[in-house]
PDB file of N, CA and C in Angstrom:
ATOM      1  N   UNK A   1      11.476  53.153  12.718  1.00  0.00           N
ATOM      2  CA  UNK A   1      12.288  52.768  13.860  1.00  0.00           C
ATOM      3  C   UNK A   1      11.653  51.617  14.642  1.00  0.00           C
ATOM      4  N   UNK A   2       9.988  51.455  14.322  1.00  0.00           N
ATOM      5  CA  UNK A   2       9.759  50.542  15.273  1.00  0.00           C
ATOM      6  C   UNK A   2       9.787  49.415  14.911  1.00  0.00           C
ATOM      7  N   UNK A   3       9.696  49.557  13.406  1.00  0.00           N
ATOM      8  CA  UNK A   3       9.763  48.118  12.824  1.00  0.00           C
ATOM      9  C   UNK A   3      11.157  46.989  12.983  1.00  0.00           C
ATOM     10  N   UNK A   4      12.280  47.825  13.147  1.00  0.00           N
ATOM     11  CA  UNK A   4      14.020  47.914  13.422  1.00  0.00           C
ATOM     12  C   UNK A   4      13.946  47.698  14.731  1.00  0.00           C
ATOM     13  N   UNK A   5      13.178  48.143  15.733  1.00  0.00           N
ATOM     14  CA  UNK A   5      13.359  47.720  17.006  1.00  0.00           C
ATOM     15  C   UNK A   5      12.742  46.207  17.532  1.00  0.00           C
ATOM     16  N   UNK A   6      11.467  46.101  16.495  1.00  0.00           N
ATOM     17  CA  UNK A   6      11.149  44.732  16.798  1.00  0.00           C
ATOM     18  C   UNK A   6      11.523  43.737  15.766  1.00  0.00           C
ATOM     19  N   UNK A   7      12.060  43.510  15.215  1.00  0.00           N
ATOM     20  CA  UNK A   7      13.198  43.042  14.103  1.00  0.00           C
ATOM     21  C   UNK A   7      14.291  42.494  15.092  1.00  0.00           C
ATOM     22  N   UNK A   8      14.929  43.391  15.901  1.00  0.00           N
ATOM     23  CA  UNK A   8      16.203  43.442  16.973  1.00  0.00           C
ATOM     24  C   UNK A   8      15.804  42.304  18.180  1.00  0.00           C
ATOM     25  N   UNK A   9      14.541  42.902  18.626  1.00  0.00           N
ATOM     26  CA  UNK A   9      13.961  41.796  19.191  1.00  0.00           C
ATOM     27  C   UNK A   9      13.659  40.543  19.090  1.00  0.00           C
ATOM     28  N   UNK A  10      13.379  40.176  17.843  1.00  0.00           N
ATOM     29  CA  UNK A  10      12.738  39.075  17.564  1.00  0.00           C
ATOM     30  C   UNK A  10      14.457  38.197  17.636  1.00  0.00           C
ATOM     31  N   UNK A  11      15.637  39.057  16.646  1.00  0.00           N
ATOM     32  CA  UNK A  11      16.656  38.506  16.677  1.00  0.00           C
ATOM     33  C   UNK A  11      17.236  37.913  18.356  1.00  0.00           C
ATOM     34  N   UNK A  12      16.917  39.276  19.058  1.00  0.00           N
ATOM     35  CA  UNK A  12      17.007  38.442  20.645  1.00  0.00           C
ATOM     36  C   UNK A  12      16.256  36.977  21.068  1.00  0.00           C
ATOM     37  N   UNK A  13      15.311  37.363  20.558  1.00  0.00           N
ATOM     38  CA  UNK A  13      14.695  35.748  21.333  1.00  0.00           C
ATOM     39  C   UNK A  13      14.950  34.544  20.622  1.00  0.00           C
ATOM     40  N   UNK A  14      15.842  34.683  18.773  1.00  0.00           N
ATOM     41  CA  UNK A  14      16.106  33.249  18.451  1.00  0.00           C
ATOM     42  C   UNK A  14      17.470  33.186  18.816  1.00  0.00           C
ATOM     43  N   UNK A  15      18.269  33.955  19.104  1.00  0.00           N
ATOM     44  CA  UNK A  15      19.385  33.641  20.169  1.00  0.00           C
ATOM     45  C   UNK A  15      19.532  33.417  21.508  1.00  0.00           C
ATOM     46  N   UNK A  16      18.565  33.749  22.211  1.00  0.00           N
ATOM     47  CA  UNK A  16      18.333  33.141  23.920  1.00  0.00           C
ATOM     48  C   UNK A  16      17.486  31.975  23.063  1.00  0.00           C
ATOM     49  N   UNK A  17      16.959  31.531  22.623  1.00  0.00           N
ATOM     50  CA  UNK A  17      16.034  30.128  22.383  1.00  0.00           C
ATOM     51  C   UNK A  17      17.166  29.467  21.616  1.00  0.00           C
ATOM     52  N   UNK A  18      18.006  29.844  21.213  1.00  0.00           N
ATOM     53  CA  UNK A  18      19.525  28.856  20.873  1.00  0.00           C
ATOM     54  C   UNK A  18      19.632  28.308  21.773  1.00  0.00           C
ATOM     55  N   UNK A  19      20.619  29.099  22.532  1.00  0.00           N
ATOM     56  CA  UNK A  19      21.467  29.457  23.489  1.00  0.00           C
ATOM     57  C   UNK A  19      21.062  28.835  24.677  1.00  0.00           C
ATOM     58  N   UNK A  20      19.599  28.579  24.950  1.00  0.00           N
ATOM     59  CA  UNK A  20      19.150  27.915  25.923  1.00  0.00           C
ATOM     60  C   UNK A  20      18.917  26.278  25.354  1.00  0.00           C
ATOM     61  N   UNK A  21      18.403  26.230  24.137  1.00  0.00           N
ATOM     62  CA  UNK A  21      17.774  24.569  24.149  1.00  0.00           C
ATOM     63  C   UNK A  21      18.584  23.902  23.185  1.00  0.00           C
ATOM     64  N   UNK A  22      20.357  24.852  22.065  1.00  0.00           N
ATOM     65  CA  UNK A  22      21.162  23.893  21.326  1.00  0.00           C
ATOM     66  C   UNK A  22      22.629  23.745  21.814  1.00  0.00           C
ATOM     67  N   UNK A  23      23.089  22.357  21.941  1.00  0.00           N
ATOM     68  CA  UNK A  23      24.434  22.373  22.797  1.00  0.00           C
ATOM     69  C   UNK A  23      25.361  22.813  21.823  1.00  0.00           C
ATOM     70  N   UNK A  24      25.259  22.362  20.499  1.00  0.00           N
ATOM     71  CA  UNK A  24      26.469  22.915  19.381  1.00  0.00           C
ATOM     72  C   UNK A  24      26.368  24.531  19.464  1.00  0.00           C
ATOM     73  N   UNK A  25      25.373  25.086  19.845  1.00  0.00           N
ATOM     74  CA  UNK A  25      25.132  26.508  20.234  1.00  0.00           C
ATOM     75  C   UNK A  25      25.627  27.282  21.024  1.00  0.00           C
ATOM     76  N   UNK A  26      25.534  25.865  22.440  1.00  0.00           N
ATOM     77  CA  UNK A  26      26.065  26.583  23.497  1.00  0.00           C
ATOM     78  C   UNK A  26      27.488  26.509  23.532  1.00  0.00           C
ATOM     79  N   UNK A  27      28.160  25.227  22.833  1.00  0.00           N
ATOM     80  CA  UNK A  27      29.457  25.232  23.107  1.00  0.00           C
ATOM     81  C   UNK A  27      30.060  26.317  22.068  1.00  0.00           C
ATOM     82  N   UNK A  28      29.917  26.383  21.031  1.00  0.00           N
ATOM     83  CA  UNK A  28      30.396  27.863  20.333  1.00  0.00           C
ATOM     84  C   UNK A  28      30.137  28.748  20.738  1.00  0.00           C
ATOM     85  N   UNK A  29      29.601  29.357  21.555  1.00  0.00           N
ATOM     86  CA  UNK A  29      29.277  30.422  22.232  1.00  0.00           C
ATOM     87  C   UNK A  29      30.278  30.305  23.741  1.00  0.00           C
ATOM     88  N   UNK A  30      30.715  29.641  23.949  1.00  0.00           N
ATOM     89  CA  UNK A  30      31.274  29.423  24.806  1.00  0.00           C
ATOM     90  C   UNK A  30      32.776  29.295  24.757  1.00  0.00           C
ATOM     91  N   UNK A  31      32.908  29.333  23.768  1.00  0.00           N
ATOM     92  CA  UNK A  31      34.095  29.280  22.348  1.00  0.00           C
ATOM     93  C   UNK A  31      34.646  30.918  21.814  1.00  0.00           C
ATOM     94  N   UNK A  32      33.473  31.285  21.675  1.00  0.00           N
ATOM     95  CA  UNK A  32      33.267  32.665  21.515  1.00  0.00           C
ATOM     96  C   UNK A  32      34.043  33.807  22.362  1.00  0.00           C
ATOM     97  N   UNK A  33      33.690  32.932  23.565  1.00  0.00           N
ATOM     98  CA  UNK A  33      33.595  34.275  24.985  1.00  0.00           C
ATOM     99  C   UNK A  33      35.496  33.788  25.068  1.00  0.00           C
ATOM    100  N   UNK A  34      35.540  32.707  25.461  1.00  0.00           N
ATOM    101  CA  UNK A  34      37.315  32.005  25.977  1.00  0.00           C
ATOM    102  C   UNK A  34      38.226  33.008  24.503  1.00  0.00           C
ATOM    103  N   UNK A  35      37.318  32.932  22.990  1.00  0.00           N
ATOM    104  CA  UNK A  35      38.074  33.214  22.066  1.00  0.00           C
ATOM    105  C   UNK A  35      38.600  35.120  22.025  1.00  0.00           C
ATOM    106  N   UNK A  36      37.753  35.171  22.424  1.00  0.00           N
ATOM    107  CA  UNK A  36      37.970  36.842  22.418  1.00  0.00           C
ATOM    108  C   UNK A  36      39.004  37.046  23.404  1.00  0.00           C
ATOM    109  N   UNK A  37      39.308  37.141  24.536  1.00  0.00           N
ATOM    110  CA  UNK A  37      40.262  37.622  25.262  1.00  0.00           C
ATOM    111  C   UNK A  37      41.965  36.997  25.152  1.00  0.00           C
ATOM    112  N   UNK A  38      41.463  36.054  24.087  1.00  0.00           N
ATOM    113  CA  UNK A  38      42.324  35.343  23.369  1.00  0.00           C
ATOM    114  C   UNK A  38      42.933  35.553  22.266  1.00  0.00           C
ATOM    115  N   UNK A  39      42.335  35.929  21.576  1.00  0.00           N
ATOM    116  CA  UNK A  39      42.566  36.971  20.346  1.00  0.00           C
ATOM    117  C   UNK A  39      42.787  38.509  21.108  1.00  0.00           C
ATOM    118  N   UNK A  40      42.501  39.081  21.600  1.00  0.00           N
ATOM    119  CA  UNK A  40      43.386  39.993  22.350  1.00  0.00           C
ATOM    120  C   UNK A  40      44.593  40.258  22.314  1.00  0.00           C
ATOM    121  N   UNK A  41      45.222  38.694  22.902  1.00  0.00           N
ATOM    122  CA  UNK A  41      46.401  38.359  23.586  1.00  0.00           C
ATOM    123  C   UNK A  41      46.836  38.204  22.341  1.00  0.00           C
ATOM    124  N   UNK A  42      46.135  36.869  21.234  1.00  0.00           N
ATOM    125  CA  UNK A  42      47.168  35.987  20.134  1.00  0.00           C
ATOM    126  C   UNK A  42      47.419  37.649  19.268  1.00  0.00           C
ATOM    127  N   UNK A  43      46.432  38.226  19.078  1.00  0.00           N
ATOM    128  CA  UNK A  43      46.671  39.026  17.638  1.00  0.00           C
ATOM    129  C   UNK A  43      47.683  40.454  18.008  1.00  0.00           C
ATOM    130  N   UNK A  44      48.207  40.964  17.084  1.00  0.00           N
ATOM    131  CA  UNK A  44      49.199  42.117  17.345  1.00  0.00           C
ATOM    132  C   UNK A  44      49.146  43.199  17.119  1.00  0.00           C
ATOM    133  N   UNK A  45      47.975  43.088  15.982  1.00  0.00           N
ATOM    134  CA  UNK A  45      47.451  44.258  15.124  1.00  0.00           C
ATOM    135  C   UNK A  45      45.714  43.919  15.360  1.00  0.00           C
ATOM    136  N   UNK A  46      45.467  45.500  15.208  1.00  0.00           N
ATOM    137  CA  UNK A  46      43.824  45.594  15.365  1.00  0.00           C
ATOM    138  C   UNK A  46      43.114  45.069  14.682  1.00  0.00           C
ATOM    139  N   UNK A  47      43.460  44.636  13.171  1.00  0.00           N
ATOM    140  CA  UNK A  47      42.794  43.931  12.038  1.00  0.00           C
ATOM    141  C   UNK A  47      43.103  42.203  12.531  1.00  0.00           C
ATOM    142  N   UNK A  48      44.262  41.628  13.089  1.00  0.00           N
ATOM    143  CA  UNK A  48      44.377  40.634  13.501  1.00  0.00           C
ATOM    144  C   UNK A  48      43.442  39.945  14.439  1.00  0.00           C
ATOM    145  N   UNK A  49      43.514  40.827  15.334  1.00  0.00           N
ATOM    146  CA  UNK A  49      42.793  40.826  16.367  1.00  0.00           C
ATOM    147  C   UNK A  49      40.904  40.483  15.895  1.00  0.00           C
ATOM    148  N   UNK A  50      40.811  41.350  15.035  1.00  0.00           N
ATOM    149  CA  UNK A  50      39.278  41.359  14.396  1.00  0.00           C
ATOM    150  C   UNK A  50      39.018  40.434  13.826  1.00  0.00           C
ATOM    151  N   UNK A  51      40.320  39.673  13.485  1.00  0.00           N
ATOM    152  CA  UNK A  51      39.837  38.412  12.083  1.00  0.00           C
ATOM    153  C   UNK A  51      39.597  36.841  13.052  1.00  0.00           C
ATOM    154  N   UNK A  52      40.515  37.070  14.262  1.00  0.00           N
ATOM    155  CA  UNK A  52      39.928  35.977  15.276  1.00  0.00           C
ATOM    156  C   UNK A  52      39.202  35.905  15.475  1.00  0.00           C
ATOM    157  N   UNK A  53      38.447  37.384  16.289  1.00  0.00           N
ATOM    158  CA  UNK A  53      37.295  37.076  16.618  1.00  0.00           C
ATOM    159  C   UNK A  53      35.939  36.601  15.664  1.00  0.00           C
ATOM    160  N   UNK A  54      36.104  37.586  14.655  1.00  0.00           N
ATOM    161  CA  UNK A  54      35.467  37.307  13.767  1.00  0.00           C
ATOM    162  C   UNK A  54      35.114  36.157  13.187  1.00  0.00           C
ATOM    163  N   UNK A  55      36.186  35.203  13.028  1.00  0.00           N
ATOM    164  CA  UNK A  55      36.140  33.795  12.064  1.00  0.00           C
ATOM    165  C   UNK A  55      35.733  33.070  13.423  1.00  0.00           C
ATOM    166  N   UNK A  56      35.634  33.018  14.443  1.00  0.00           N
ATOM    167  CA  UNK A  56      34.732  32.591  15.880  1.00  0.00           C
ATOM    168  C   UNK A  56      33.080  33.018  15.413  1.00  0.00           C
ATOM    169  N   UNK A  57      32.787  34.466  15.206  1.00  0.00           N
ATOM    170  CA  UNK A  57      31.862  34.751  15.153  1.00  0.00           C
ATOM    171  C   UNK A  57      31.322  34.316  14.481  1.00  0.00           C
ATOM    172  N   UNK A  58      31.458  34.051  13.051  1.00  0.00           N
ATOM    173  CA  UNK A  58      31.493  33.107  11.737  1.00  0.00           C
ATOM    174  C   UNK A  58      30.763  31.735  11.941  1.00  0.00           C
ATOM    175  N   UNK A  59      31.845  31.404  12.621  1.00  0.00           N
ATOM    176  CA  UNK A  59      31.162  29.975  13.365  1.00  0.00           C
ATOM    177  C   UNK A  59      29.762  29.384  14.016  1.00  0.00           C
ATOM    178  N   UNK A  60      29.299  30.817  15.088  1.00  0.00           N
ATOM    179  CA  UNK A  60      28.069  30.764  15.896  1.00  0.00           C
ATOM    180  C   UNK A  60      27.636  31.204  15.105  1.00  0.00           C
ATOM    181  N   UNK A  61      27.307  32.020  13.562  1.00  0.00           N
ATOM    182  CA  UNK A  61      26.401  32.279  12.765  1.00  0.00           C
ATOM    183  C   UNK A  61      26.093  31.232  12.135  1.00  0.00           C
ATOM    184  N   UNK A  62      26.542  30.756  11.540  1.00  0.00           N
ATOM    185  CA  UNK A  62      26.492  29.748  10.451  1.00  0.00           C
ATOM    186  C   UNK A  62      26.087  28.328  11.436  1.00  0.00           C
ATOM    187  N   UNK A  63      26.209  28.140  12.347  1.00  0.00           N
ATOM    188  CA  UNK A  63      25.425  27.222  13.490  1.00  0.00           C
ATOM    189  C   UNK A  63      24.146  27.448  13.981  1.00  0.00           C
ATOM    190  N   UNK A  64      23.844  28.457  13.903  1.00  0.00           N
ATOM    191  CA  UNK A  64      22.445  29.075  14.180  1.00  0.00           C
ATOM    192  C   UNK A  64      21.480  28.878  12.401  1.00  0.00           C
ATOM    193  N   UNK A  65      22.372  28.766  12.058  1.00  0.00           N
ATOM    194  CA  UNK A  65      21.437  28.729  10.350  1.00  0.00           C
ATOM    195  C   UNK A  65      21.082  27.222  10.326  1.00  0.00           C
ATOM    196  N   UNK A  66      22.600  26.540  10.358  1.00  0.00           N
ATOM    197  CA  UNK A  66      22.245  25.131  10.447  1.00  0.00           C
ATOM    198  C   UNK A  66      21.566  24.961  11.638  1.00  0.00           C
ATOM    199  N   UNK A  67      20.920  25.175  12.557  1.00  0.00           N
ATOM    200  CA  UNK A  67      19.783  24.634  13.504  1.00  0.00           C
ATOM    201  C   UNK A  67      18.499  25.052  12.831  1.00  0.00           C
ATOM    202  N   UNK A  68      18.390  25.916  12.506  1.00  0.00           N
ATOM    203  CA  UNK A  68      17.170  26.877  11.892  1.00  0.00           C
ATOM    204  C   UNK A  68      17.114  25.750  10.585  1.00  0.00           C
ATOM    205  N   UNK A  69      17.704  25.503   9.533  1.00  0.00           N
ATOM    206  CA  UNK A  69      17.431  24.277   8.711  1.00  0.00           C
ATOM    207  C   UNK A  69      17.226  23.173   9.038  1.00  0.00           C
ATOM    208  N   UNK A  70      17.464  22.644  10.137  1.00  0.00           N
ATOM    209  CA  UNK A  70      17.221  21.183  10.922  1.00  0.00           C
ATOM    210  C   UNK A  70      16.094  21.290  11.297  1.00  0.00           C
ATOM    211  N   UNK A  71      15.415  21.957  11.971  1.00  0.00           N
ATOM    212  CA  UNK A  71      14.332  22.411  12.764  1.00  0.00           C
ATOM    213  C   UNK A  71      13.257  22.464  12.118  1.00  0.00           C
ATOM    214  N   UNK A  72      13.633  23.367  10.564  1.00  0.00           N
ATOM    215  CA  UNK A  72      12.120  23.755   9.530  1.00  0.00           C
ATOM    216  C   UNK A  72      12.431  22.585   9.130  1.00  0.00           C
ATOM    217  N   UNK A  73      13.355  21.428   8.640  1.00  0.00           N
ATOM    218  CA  UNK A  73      13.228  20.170   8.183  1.00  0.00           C
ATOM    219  C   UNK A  73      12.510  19.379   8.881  1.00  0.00           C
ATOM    220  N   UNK A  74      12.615  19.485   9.978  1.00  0.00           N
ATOM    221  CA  UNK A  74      11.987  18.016  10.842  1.00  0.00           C
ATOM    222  C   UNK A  74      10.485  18.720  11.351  1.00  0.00           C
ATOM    223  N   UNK A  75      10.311  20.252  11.348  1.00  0.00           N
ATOM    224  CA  UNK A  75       8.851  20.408  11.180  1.00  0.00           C
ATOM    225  C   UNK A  75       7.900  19.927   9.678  1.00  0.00           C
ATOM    226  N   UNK A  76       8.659  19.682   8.748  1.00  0.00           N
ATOM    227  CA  UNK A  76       8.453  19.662   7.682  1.00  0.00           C
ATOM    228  C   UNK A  76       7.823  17.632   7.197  1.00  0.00           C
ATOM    229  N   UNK A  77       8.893  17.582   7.896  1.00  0.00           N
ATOM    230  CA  UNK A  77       8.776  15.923   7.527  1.00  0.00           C
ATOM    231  C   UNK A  77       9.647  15.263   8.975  1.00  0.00           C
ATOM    232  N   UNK A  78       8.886  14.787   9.817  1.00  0.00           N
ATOM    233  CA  UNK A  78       9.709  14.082  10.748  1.00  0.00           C
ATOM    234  C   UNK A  78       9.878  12.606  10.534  1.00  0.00           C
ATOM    235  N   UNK A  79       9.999  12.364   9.898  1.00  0.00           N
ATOM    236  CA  UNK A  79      10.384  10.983   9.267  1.00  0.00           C
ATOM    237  C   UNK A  79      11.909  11.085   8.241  1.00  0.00           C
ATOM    238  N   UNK A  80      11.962  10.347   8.195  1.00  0.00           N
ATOM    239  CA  UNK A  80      13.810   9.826   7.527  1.00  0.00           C
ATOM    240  C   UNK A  80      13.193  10.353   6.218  1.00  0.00           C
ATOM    241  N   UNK A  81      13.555  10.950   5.281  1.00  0.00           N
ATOM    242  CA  UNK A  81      13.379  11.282   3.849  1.00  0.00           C
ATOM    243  C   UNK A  81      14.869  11.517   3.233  1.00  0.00           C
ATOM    244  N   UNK A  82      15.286  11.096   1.915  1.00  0.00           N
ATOM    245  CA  UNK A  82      16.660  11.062   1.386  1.00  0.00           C
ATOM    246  C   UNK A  82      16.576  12.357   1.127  1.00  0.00           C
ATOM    247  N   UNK A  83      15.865  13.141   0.408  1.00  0.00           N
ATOM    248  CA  UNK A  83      16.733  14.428   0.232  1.00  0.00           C
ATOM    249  C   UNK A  83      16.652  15.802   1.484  1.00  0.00           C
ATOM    250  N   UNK A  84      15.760  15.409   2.842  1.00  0.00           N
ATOM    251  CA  UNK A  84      15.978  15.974   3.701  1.00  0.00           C
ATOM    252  C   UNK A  84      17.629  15.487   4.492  1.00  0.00           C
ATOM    253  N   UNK A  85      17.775  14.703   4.377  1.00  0.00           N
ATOM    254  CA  UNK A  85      19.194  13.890   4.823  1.00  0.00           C
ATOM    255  C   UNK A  85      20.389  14.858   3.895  1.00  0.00           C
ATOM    256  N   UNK A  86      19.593  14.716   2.738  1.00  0.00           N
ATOM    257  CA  UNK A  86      20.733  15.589   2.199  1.00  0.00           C
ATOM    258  C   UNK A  86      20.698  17.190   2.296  1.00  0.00           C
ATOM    259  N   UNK A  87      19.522  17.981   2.404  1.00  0.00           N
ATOM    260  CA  UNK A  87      19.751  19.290   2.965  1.00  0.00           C
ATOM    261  C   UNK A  87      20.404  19.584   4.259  1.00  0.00           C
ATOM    262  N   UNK A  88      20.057  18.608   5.073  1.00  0.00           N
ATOM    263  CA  UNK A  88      20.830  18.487   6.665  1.00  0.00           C
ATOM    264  C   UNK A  88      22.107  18.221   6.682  1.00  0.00           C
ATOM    265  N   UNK A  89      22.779  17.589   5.867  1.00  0.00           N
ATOM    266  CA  UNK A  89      23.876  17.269   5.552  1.00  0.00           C
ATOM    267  C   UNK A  89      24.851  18.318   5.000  1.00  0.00           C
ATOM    268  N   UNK A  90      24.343  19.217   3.686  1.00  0.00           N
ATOM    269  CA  UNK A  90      24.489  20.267   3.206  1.00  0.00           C
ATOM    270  C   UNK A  90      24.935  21.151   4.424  1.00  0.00           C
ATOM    271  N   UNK A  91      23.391  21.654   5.057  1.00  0.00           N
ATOM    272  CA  UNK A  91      23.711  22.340   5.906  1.00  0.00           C
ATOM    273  C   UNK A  91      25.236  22.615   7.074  1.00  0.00           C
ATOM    274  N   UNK A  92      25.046  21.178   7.254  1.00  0.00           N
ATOM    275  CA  UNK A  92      26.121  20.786   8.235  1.00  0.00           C
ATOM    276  C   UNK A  92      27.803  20.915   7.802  1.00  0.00           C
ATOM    277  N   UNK A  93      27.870  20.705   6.635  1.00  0.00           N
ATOM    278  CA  UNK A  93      28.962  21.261   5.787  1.00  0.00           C
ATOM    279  C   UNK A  93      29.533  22.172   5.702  1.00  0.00           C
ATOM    280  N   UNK A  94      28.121  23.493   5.478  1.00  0.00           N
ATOM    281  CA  UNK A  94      28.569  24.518   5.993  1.00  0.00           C
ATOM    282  C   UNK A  94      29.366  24.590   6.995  1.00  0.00           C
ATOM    283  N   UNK A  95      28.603  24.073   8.348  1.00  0.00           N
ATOM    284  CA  UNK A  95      29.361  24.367   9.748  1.00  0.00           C
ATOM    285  C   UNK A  95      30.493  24.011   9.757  1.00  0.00           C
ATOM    286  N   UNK A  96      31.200  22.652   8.846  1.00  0.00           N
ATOM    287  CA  UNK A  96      32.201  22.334   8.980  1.00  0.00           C
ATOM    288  C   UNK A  96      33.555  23.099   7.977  1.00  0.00           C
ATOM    289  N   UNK A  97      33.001  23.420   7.004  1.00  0.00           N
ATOM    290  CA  UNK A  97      33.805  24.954   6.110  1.00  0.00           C
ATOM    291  C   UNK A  97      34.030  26.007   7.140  1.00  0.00           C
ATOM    292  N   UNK A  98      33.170  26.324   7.705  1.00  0.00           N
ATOM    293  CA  UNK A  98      33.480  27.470   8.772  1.00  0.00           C
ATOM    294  C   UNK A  98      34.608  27.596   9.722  1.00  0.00           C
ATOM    295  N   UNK A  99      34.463  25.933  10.137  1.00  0.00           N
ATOM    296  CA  UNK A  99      35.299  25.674  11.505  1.00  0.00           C
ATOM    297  C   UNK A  99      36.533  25.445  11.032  1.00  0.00           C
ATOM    298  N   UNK A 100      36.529  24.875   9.795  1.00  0.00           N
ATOM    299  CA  UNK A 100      38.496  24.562   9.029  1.00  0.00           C
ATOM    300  C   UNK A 100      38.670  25.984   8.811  1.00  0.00           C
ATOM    301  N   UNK A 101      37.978  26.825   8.469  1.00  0.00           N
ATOM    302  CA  UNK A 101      38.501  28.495   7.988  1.00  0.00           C
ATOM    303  C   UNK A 101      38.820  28.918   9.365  1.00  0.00           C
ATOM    304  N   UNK A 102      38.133  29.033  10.369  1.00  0.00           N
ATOM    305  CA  UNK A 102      38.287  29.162  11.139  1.00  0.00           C
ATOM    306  C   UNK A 102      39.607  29.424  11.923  1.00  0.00           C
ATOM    307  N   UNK A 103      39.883  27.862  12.326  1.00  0.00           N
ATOM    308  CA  UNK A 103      41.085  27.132  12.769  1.00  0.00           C
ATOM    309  C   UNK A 103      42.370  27.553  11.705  1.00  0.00           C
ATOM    310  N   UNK A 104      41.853  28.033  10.558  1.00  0.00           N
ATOM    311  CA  UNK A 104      43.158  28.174   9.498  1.00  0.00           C
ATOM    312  C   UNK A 104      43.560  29.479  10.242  1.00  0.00           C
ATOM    313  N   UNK A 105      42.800  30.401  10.679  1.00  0.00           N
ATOM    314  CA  UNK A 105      42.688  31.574  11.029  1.00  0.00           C
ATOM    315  C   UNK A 105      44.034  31.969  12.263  1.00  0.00           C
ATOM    316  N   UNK A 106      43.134  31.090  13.065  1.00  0.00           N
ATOM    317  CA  UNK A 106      43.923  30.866  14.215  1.00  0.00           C
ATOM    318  C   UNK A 106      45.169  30.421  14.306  1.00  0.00           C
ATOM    319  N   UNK A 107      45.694  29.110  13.643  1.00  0.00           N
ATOM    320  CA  UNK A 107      46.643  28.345  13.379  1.00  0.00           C
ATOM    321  C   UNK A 107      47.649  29.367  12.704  1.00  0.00           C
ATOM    322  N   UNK A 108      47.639  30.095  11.707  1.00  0.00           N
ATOM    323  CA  UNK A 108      48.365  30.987  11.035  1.00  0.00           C
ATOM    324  C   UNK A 108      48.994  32.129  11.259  1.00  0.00           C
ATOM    325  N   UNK A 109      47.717  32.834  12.030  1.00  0.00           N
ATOM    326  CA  UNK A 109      48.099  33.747  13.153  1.00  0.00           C
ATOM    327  C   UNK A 109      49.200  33.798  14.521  1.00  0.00           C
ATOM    328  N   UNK A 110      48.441  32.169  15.032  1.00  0.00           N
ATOM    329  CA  UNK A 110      49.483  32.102  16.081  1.00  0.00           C
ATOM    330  C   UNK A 110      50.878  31.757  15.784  1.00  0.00           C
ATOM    331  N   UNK A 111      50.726  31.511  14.537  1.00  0.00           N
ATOM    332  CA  UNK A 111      52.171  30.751  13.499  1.00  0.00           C
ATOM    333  C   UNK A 111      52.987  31.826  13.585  1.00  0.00           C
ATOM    334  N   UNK A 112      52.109  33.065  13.137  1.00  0.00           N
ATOM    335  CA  UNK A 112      52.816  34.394  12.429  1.00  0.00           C
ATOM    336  C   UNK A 112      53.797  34.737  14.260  1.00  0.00           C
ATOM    337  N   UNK A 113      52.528  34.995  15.073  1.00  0.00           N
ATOM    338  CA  UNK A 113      53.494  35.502  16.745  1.00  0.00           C
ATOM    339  C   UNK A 113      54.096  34.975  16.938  1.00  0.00           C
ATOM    340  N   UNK A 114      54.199  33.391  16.620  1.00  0.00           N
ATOM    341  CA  UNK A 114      55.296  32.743  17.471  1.00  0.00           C
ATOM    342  C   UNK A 114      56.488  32.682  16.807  1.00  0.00           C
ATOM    343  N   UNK A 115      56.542  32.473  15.291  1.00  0.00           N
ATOM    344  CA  UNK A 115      57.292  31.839  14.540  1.00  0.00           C
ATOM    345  C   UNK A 115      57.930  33.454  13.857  1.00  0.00           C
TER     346      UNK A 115
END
């Protein structure tokens, strides 16, 4: 149990050390909070409802990975290197797969209530 409790912890402090020093961090998280009471409202069903929030949640995960790869990159080599350009890049891809799934999420959903 104690090993699980400081595990939990440690996860606390690389999310307040986001959350405090990355803006793509802070603004998805901020994204997060507006998205939930929003998905509330947009979704109709409890699984609906879960897949908003969720594909939000999606988002601030996979943003926290891509900082965590930027970070061990440029501890790694702080100088311009081509295939660090291209792991950062990679990375960033991710974030941007996330955010079109995302938005598909949303867009479809609100398609389904309104339409």
């Amino acid at each position: 149990m104690l090993r699980i409790y400081k595990a939990f912890l440690n996860s606390c402090r690389g999310f307040s050390y986001g959350l405090r020093t990355e803006r793509a961090i802070q603004q998805e998280f901020v994204l997060l909070i507006v998205a939930i009471p929003l998905a509330l409202w947009l979704g109709t069903t409890g699984p609906e409802r879960l897949a908003l929030v969720l594909s939000v949640v999606a988002v601030l995960c996979v943003e926290f990975l891509n900082t965590a790869i930027e970070k061990l990159c440029d501890h790694v080599t702080p100088a311009i290197h081509p295939q660090i350009k291209a792991i950062k890049d990679m990375a960033s891809s991710a974030c941007l797969c996330v955010q079109a799934s995302a938005v598909l999420v949303w867009l479809y959903l609100g398609a389904a209530r309104f339409f």
